[in-house]
Protein backbone atom coordinates (compact mmCIF):
# COMPACT_ATOMS: atom_id res chain seq x y z
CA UNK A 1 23.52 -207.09 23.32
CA UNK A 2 22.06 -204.60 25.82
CA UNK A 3 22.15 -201.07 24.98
CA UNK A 4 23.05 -198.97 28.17
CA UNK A 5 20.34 -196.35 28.24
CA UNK A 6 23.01 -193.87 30.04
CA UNK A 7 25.68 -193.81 27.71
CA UNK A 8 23.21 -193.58 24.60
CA UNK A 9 22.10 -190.04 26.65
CA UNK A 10 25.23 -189.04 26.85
CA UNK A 11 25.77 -190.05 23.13
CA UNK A 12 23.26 -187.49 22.39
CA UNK A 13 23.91 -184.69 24.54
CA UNK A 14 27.49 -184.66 23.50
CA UNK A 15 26.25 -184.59 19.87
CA UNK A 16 23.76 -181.51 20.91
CA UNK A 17 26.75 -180.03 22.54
CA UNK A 18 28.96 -180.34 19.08
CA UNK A 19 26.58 -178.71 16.71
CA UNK A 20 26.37 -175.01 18.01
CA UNK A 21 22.95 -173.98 18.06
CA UNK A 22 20.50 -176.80 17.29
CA UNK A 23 17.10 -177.01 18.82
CA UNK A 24 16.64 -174.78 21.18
CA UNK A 25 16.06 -175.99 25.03
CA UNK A 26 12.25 -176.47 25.35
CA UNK A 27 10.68 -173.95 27.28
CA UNK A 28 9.02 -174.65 30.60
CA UNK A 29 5.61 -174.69 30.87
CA UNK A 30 3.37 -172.18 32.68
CA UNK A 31 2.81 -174.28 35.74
CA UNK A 32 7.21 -175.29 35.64
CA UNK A 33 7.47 -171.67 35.73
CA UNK A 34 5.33 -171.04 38.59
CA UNK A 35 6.69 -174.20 41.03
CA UNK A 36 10.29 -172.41 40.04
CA UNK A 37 9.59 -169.14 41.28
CA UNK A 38 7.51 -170.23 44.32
CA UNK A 39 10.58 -172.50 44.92
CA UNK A 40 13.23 -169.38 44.46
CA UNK A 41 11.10 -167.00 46.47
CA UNK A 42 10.40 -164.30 43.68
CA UNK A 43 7.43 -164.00 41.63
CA UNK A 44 6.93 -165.26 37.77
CA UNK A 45 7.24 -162.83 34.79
CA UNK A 46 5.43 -160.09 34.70
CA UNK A 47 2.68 -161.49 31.85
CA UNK A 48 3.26 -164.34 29.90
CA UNK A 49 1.01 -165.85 26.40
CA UNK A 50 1.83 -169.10 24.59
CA UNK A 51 2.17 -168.47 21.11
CA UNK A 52 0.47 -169.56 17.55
CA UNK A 53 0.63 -172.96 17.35
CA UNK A 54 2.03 -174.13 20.52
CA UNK A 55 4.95 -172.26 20.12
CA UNK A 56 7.35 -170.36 22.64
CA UNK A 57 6.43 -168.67 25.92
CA UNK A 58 6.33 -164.93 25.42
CA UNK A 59 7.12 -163.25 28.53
CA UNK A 60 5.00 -159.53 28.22
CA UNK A 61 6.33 -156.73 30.28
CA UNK A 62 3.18 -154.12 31.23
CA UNK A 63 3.94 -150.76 29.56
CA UNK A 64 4.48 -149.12 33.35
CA UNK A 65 7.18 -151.31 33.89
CA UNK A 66 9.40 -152.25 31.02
CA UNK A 67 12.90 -151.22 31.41
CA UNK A 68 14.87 -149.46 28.46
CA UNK A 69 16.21 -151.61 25.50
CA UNK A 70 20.65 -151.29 25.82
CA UNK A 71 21.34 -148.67 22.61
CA UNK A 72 22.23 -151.83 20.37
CA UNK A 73 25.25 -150.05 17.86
CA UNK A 74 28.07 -151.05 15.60
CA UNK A 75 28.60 -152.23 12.16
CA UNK A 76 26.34 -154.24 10.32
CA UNK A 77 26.92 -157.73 8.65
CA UNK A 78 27.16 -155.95 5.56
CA UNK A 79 29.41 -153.53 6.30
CA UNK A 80 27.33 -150.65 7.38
CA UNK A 81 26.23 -149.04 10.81
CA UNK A 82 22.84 -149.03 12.68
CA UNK A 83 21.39 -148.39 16.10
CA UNK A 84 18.37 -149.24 17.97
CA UNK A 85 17.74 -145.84 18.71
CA UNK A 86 17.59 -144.61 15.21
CA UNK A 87 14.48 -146.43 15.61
CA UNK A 88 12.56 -144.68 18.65
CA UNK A 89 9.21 -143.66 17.37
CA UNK A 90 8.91 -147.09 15.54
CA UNK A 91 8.15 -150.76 16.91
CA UNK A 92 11.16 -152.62 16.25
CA UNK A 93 11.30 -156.81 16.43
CA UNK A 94 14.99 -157.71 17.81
CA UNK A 95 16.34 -160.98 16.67
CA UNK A 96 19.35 -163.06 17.75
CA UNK A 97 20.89 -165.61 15.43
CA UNK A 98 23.59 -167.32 13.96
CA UNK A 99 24.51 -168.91 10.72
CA UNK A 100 24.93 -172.15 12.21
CA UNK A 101 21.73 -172.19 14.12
CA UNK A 102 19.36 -174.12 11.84
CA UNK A 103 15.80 -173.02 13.80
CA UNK A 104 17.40 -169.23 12.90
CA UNK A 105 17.47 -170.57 9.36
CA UNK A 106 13.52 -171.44 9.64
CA UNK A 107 12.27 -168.06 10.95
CA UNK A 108 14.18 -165.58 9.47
CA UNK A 109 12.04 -165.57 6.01
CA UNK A 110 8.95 -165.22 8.44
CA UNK A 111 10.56 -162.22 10.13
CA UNK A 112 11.51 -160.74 6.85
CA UNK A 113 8.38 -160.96 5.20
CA UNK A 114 6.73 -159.35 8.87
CA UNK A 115 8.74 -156.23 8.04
CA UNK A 116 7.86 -155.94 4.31
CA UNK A 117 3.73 -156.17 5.07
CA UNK A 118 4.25 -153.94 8.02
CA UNK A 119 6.91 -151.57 7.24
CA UNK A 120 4.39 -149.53 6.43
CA UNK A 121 2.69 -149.14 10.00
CA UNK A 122 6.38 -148.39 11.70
CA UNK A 123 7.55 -151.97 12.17
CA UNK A 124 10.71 -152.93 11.57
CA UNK A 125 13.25 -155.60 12.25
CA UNK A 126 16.64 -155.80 13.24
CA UNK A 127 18.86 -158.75 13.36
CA UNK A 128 22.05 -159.49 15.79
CA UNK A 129 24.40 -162.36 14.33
CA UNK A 130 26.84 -163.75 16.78
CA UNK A 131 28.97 -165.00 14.41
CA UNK A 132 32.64 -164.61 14.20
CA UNK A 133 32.89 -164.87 11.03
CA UNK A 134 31.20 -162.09 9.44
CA UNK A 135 31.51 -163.66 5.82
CA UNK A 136 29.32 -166.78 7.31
CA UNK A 137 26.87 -164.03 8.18
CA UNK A 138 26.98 -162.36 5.08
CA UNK A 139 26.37 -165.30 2.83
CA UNK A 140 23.52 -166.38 5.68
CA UNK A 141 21.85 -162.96 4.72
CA UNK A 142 22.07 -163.44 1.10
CA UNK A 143 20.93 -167.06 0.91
CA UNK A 144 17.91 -165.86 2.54
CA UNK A 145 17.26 -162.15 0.88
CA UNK A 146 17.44 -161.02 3.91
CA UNK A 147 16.01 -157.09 3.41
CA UNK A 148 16.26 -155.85 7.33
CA UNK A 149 19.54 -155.32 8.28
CA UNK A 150 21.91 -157.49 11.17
CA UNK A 151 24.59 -155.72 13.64
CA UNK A 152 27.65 -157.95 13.89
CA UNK A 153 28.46 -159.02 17.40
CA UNK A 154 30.31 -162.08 17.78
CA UNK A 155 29.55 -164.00 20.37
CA UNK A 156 26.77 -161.70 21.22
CA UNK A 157 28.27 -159.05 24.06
CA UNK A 158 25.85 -156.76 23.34
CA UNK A 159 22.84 -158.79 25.15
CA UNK A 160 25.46 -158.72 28.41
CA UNK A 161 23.52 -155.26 28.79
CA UNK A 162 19.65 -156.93 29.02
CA UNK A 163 18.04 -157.18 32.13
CA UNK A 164 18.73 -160.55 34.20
CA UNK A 165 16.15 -163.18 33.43
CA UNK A 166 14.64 -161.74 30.30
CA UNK A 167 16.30 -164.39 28.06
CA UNK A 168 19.31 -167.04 27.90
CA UNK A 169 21.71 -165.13 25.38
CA UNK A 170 23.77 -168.38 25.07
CA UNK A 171 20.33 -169.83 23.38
CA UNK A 172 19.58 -169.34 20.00
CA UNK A 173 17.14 -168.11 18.59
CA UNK A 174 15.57 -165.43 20.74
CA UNK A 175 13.78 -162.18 19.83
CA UNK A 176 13.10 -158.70 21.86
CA UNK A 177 9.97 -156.53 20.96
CA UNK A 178 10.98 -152.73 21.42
CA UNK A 179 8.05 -150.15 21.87
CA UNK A 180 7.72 -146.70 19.88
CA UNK A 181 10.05 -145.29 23.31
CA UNK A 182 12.35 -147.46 23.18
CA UNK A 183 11.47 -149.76 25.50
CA UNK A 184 11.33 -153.88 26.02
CA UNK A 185 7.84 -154.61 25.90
CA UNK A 186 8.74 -158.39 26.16
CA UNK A 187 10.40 -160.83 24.56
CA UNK A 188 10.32 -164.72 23.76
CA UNK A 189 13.14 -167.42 23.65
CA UNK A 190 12.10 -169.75 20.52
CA UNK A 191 11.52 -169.80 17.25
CA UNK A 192 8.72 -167.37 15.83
CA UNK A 193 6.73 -167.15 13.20
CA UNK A 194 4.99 -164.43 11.06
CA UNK A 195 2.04 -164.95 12.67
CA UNK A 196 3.64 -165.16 16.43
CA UNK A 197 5.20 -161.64 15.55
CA UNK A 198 2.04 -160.05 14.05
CA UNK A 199 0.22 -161.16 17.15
CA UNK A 200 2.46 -159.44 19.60
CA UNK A 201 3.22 -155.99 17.55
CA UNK A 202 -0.06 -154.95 16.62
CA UNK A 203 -1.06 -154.65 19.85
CA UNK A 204 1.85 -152.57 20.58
CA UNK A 205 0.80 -150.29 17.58
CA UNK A 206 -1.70 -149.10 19.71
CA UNK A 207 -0.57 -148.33 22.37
């Protein structure tokens, strides 16, 4: 019997659809991005550099023109409070995720052990879980020893405040880089490594 090469796609995409955050969309390439500016009549991002290993497209904002990072605030997965700001002076790595996303799952040791080699030279990380149920993020943290801490915001409201185009906030995972003023120096919708993050915030040390 024939299969029907339509219906299996749709097989699949409605099995994508079901599981929440599964692979992230793959990004477009340079030359993608380029044809689909030219063809929306607006330029490309402002810098962009593939990461380690093939991996996502970070898009670099030069340090005249980055906009400032929304004051991320509220309680934290574990039931305390942080915000963004309490950072200023520092280089801070922000990262979306969700217990359910399993490519979240895969980087967030990577980003953890980032901040415990560079803690030291004013990095830090901070995590936003859009769960809704903050006991799914809780038990996320703690399966992982998670040591930087995660504001709570279900369904993720507080990226409604980033500037249009910077990322997809209904795509997980995706990660902001903040500069010591407080500002988005760029930012990069995939998975990242420890590697990826190094190579993007010790630059940014020296600035």
């Amino acid at each position: 019997m024939k299969t029907n090469p339509r219906a299996a796609l749709c097989v699949v995409l409605a099995g994508l659809a079901m599981t929440g955050c599964a692979t992230p969309k793959p990004l477009p390439t340079d030359v993608e991005q380029a044809e689909q500016a030219e063809r929306a009549g607006r330029s490309g991002p402002s810098g962009e550099a593939r990461l380690a290993d093939g991996g996502g497209l970070f898009k670099s904002i030069p340090v005249g023109e980055r906009p400032p990072a929304p004051d991320f605030a509220g309680s934290t997965v574990d039931g305390g409070s942080v915000r963004l700001s309490d950072y200023r002076g520092q280089v801070v790595v922000v990262n979306a995720w969700a217990s359910t996303c399993g490519p979240c799952r895969v980087e967030s040791p990577d980003l953890d052990r980032t901040q415990r080699k560079l803690k030291a030279r004013d990095v830090r990380v901070l995590g936003v879980s859009t769960d809704a149920s903050r006991p799914n993020a809780l038990a996320f943290e703690r399966d992982l020893d998670l040591s930087y801490p995660s504001l709570h915001d279900p369904g993720g409201k507080q990226f409604l405040k980033l500037p249009n185009g910077l990322v997809n906030p209904a795509i997980l995972p995706f990660t902001l880089f903040v500069d010591r003023a407080g500002r988005i120096a760029g930012a990069v919708q995939s998975t990242v490594s420890e590697e990826d993050v190094r190579s993007v915030v010790t630059p940014m040390l020296e600035e």
